[in-house]
C-alpha atoms as a PDB file:
ATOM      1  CA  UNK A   1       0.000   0.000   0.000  1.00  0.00           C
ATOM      2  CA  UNK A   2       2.073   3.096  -1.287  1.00  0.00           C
ATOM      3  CA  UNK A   3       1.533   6.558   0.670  1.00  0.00           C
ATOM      4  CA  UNK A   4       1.700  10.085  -0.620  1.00  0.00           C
ATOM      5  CA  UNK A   5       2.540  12.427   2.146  1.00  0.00           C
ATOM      6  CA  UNK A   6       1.668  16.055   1.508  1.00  0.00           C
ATOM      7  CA  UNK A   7       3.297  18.753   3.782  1.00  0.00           C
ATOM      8  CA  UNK A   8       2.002  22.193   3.389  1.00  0.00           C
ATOM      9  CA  UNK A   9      -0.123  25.262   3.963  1.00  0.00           C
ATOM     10  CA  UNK A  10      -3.590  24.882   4.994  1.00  0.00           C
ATOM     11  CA  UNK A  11      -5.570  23.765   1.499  1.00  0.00           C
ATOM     12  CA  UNK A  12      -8.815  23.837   0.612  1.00  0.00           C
ATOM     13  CA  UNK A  13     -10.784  20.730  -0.391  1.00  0.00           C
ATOM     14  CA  UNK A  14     -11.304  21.324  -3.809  1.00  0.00           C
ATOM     15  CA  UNK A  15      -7.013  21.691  -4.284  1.00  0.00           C
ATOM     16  CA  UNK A  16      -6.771  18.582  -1.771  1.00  0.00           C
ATOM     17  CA  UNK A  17      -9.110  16.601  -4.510  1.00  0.00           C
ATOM     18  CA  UNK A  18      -7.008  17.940  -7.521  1.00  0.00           C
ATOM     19  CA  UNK A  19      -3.980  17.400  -5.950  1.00  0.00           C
ATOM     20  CA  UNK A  20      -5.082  13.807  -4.648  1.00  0.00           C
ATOM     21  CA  UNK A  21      -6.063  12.915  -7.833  1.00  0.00           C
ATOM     22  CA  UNK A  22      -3.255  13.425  -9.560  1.00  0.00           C
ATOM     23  CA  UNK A  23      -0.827  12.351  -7.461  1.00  0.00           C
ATOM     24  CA  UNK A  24      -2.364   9.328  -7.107  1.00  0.00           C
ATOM     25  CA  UNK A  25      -2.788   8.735 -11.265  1.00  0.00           C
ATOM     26  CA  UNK A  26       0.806   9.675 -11.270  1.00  0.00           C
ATOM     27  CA  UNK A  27       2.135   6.934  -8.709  1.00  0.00           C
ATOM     28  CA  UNK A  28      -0.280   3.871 -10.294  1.00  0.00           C
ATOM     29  CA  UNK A  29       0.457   4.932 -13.543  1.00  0.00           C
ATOM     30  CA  UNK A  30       4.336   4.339 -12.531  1.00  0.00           C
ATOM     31  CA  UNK A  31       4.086   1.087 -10.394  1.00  0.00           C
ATOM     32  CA  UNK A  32       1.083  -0.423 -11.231  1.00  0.00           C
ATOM     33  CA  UNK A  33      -0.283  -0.320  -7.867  1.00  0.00           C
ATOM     34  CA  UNK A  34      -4.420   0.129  -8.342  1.00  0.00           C
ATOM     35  CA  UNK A  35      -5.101   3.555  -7.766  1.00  0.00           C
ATOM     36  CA  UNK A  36      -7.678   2.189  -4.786  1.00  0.00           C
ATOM     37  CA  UNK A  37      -4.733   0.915  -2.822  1.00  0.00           C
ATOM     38  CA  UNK A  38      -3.049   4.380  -2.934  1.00  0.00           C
ATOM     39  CA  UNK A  39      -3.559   6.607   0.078  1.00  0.00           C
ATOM     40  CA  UNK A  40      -2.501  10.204   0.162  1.00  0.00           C
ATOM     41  CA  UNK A  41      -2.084  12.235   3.683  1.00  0.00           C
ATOM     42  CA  UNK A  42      -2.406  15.780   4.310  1.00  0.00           C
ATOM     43  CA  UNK A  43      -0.842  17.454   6.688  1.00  0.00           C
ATOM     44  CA  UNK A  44      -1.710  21.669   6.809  1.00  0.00           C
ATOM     45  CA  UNK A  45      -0.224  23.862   8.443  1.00  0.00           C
ATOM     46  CA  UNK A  46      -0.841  27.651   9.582  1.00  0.00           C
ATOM     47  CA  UNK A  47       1.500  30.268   9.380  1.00  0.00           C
ATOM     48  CA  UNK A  48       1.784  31.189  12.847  1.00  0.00           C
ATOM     49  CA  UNK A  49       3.462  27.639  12.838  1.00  0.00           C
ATOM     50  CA  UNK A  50       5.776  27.965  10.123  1.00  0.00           C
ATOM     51  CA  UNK A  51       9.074  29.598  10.343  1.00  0.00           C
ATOM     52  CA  UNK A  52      11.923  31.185   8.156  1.00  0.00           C
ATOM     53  CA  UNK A  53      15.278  32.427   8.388  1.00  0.00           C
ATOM     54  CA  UNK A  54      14.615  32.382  12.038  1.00  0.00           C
ATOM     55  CA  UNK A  55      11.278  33.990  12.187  1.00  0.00           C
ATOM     56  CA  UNK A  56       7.530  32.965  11.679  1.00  0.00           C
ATOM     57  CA  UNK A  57       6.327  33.753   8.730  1.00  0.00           C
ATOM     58  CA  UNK A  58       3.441  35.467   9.297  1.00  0.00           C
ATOM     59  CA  UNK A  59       5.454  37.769  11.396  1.00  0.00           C
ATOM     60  CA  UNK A  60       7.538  38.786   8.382  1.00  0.00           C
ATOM     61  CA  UNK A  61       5.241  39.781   5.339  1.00  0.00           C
ATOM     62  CA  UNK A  62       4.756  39.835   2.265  1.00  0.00           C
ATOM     63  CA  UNK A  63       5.186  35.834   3.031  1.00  0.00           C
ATOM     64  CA  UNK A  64       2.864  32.750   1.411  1.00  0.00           C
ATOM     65  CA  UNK A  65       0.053  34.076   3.341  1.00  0.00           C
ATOM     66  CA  UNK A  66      -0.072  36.910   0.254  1.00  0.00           C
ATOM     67  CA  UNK A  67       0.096  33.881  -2.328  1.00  0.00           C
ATOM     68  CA  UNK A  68      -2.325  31.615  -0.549  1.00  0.00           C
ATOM     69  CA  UNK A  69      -5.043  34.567  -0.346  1.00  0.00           C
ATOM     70  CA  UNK A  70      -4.258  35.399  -3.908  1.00  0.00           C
ATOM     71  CA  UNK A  71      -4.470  31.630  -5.157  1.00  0.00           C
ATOM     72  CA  UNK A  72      -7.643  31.071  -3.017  1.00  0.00           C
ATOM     73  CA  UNK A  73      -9.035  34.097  -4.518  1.00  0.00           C
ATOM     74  CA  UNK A  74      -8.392  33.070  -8.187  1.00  0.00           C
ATOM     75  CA  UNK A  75      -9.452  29.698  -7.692  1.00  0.00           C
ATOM     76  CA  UNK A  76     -12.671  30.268  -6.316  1.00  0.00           C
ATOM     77  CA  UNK A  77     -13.118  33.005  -9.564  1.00  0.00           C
ATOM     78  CA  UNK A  78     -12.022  29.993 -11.898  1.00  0.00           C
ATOM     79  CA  UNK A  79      -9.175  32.385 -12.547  1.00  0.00           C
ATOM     80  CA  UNK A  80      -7.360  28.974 -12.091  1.00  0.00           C
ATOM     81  CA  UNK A  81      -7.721  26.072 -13.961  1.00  0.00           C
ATOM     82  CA  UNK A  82      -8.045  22.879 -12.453  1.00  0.00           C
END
C-alpha cells in the first residue's frame, strides 16, 4: 500500500481533490499499484506555525500568506484552472 505524504499550507478541499487525484494517477500509472490501494495524507499547516530564516512567517510579510489569499481568490473566480 504506497503513501503520498503532503506537507504544506492549509488547502482547501477542492485543491486537496485535484492534488489527490493526480498524485495518485501519477504513482499507479508508474508502479502499477491500483489507484484504490493508494492513500494520500495531508498534513496543513498555519502560518503562525511555520518559520523562516529564524522567524515565523506570518510575522515577516509579504510571506505565502499573500500567495495563498491570492491563489484562493483566483481559484474560487475559476481564474485557475483545475
Amino acid at each position: 500500500m504506497p503513501v503520498i505524504q503532503v506537507h504544506t499550507l492549509a488547502l482547501m478541499e477542492e485543491q486537496k481533490k485535484d492534488i489527490a487525484k493526480k498524485f495518485t494517477k501519477i504513482l499507479s500509472d508508474s508502479t502499477k499499484v491500483p489507484e484504490d490501494r493508494i492513500y494520500v495524507l495531508f498534513s496543513g499547516y498555519e502560518l503562525a506555525g511555520i518559520a523562516a530564516g529564524g522567524h515565523l512567517v506570518s510575522e515577516t510579510p509579504p510571506g505565502p500568506d499573500d500567495f495563498n489569499i491570492q491563489y484562493t481568490d483566483d481559484l474560487k473566480k475559476g481564474k485557475i484552472k483545475k
